[in-house]
N, C-alpha and C. Protein backbone atom coordinates (compact mmCIF):
# COMPACT_ATOMS: atom_id res chain seq x y z
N UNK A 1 97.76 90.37 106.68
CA UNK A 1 96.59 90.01 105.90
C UNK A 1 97.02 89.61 104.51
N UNK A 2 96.82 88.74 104.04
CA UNK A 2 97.34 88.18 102.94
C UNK A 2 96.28 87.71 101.97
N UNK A 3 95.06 87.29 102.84
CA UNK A 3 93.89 87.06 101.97
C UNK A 3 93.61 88.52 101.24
N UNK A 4 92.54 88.33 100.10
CA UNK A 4 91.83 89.30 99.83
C UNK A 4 90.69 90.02 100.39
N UNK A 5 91.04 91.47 100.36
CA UNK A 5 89.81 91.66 101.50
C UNK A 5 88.96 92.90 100.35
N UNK A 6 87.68 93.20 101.12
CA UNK A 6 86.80 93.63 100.24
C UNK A 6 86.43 95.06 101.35
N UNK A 7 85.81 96.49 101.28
CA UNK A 7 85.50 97.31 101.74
C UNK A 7 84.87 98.07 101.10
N UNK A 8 83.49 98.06 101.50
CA UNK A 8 82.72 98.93 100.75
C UNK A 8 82.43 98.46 99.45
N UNK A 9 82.82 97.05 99.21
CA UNK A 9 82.61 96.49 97.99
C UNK A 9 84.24 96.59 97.27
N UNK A 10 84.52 97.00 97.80
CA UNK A 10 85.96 97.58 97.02
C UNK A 10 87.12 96.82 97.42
N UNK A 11 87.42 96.18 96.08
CA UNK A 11 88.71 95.26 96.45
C UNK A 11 90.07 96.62 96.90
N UNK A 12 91.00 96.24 97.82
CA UNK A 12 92.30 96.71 97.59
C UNK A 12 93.66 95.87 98.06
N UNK A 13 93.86 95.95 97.89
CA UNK A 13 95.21 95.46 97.45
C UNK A 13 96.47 96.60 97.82
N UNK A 14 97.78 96.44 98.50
CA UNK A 14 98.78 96.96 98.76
C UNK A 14 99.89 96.06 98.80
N UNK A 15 100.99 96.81 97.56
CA UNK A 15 102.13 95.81 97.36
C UNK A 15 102.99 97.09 98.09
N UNK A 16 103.94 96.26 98.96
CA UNK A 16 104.74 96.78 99.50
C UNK A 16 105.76 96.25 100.38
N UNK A 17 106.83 96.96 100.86
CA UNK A 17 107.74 96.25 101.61
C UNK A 17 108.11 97.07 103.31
N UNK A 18 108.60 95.85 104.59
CA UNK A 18 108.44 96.39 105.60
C UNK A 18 109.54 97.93 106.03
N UNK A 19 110.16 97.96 105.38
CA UNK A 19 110.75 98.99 105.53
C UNK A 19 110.60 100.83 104.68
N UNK A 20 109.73 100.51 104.16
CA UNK A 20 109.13 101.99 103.22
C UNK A 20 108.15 102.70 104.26
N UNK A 21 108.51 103.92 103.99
CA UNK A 21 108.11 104.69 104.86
C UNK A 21 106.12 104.85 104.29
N UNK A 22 106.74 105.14 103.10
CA UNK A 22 105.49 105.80 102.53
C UNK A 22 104.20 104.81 102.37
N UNK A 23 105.14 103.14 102.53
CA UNK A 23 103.86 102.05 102.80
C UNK A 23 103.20 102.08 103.99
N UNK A 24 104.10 102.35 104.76
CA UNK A 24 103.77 102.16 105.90
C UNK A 24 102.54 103.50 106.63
N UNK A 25 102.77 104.21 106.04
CA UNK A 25 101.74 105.50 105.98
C UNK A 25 100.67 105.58 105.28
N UNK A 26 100.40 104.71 104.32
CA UNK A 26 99.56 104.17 103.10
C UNK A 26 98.33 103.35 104.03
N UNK A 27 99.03 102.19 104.66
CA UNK A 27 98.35 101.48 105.27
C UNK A 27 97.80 101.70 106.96
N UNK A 28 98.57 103.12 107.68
CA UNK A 28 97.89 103.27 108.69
C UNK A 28 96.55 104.21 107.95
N UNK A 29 96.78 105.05 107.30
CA UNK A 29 96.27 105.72 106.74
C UNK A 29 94.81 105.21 106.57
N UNK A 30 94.68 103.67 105.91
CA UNK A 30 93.77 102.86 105.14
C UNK A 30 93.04 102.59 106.66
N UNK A 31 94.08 101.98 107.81
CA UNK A 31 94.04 101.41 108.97
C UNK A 31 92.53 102.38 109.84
N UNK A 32 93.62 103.60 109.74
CA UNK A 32 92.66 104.65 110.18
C UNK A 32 91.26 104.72 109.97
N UNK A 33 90.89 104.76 108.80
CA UNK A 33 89.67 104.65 107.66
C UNK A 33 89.05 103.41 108.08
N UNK A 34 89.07 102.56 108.75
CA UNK A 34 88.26 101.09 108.47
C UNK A 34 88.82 100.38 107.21
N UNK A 35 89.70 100.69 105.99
CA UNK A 35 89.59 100.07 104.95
C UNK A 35 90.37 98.91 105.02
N UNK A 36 89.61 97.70 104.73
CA UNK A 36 90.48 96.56 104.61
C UNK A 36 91.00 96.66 103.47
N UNK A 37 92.54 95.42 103.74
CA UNK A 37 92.89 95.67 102.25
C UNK A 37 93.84 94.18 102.87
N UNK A 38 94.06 93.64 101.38
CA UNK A 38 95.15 92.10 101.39
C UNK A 38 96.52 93.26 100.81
N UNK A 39 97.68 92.28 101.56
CA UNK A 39 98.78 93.26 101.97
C UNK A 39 100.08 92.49 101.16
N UNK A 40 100.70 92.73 100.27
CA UNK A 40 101.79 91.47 99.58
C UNK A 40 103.27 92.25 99.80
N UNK A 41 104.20 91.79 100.35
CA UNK A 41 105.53 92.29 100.90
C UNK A 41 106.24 91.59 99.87
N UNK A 42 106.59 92.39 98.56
CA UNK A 42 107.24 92.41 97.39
C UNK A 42 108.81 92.00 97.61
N UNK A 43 109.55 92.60 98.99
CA UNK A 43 110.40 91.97 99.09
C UNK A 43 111.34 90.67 99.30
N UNK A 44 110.08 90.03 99.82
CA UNK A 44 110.32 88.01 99.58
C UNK A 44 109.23 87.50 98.82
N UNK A 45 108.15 88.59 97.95
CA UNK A 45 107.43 87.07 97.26
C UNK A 45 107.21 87.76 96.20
N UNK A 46 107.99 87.17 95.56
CA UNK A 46 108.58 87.27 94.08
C UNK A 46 108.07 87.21 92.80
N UNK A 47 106.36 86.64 93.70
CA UNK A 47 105.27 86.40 92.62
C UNK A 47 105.07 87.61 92.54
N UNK A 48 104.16 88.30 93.22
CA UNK A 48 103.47 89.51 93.50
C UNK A 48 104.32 90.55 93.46
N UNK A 49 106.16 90.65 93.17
CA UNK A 49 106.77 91.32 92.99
C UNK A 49 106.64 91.57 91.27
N UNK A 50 106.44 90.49 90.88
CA UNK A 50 106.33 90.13 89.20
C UNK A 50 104.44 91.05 89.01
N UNK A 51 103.71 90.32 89.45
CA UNK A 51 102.35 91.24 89.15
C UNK A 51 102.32 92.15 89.36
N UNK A 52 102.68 92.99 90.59
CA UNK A 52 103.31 94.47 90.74
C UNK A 52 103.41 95.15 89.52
N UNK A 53 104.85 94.95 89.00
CA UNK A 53 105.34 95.04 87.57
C UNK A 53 104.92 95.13 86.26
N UNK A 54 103.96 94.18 85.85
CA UNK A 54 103.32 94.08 85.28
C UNK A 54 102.10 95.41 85.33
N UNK A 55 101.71 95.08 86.46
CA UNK A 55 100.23 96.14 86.38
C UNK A 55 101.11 97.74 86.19
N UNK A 56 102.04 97.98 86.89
CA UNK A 56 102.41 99.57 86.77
C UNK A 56 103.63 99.63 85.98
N UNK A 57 104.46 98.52 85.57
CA UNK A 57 106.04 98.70 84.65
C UNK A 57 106.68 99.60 85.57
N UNK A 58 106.79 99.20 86.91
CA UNK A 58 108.10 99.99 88.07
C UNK A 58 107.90 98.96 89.39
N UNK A 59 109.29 99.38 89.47
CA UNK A 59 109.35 98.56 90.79
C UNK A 59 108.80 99.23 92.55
N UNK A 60 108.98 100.94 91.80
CA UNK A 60 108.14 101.64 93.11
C UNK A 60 107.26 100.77 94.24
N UNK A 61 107.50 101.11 95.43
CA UNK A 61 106.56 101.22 96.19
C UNK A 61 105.82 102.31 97.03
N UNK A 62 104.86 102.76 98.05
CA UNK A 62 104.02 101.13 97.45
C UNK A 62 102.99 101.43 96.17
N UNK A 63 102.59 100.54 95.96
CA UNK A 63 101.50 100.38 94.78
C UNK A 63 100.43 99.99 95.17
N UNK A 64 99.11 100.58 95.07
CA UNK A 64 98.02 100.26 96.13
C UNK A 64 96.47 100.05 94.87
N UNK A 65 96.25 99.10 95.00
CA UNK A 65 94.98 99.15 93.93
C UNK A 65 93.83 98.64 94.57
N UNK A 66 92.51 99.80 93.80
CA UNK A 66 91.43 99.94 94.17
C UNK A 66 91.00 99.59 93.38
N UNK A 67 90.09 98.05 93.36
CA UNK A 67 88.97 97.88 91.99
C UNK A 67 89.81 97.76 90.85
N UNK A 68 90.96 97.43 90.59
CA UNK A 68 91.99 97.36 89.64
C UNK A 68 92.57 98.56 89.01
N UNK A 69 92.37 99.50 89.61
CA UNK A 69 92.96 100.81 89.56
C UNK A 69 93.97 100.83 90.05
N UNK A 70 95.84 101.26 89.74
CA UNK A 70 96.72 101.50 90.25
C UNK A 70 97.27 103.00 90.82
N UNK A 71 97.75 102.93 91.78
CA UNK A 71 98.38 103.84 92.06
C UNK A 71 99.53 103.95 92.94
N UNK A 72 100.83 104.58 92.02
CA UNK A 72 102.25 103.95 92.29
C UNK A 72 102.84 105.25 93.39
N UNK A 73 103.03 104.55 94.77
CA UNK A 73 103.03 106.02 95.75
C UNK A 73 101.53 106.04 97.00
N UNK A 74 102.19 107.13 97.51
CA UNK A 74 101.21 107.44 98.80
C UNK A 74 100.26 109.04 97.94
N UNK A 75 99.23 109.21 98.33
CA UNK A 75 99.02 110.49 97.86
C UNK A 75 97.62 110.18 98.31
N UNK A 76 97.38 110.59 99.99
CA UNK A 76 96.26 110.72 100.61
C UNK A 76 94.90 111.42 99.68
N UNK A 77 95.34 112.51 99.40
CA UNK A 77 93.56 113.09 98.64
C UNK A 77 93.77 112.33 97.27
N UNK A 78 94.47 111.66 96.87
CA UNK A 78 93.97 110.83 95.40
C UNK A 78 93.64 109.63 95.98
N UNK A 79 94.27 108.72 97.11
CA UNK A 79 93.39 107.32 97.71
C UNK A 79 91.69 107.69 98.14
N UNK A 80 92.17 109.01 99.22
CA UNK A 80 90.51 108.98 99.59
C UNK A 80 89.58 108.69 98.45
N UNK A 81 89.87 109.69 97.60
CA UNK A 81 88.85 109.70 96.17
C UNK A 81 88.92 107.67 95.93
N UNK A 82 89.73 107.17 95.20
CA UNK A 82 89.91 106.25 94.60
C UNK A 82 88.80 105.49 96.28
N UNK A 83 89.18 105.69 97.44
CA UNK A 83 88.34 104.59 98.56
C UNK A 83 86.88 105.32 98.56
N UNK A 84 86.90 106.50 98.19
CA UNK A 84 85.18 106.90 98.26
C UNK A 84 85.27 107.49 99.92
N UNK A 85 86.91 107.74 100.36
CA UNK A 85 86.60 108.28 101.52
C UNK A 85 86.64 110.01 101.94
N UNK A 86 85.54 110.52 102.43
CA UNK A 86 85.45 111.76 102.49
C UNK A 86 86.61 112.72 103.56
């Protein structure tokens, strides 16, 4: 998914790459939930590796933003909150 996707009104966004564990748990996670989200693999696109950067100043992954809220890492009870999911 590469477009932008919207849930619940709620933009999100996940920068990440195919080999991280903790992305990859981020996004079944989201998967699980219904939450759509546009997905950018930092490791070949170099743009979105650069905006990444910018928004958090680290190269961490993944970086997952809600509504332009960042958050650098996996950390299930701080996404639910940030997705409004119970």
């Amino acid at each position: 998914m590469n477009k932008e996707q919207k849930t619940s009104g709620k933009k999100v966004e996940v920068y990440s790459t195919p080999t991280c564990v903790y992305c990859n748990l981020a996004k079944e996670y989201m998967k699980a939930h219904g939450v759509k989200y546009a997905e950018y693999n930092v490791g070949t696109d170099l743009a979105k590796r650069k905006e990444m950067v910018e928004k958090t100043g680290q190269l961490g992954v993944p970086v997952i933003v809600v509504d332009g809220e960042a958050m650098v890492g996996f950390d299930e009870e701080a996404l639910a909150g940030m997705l409004g999911i119970k």
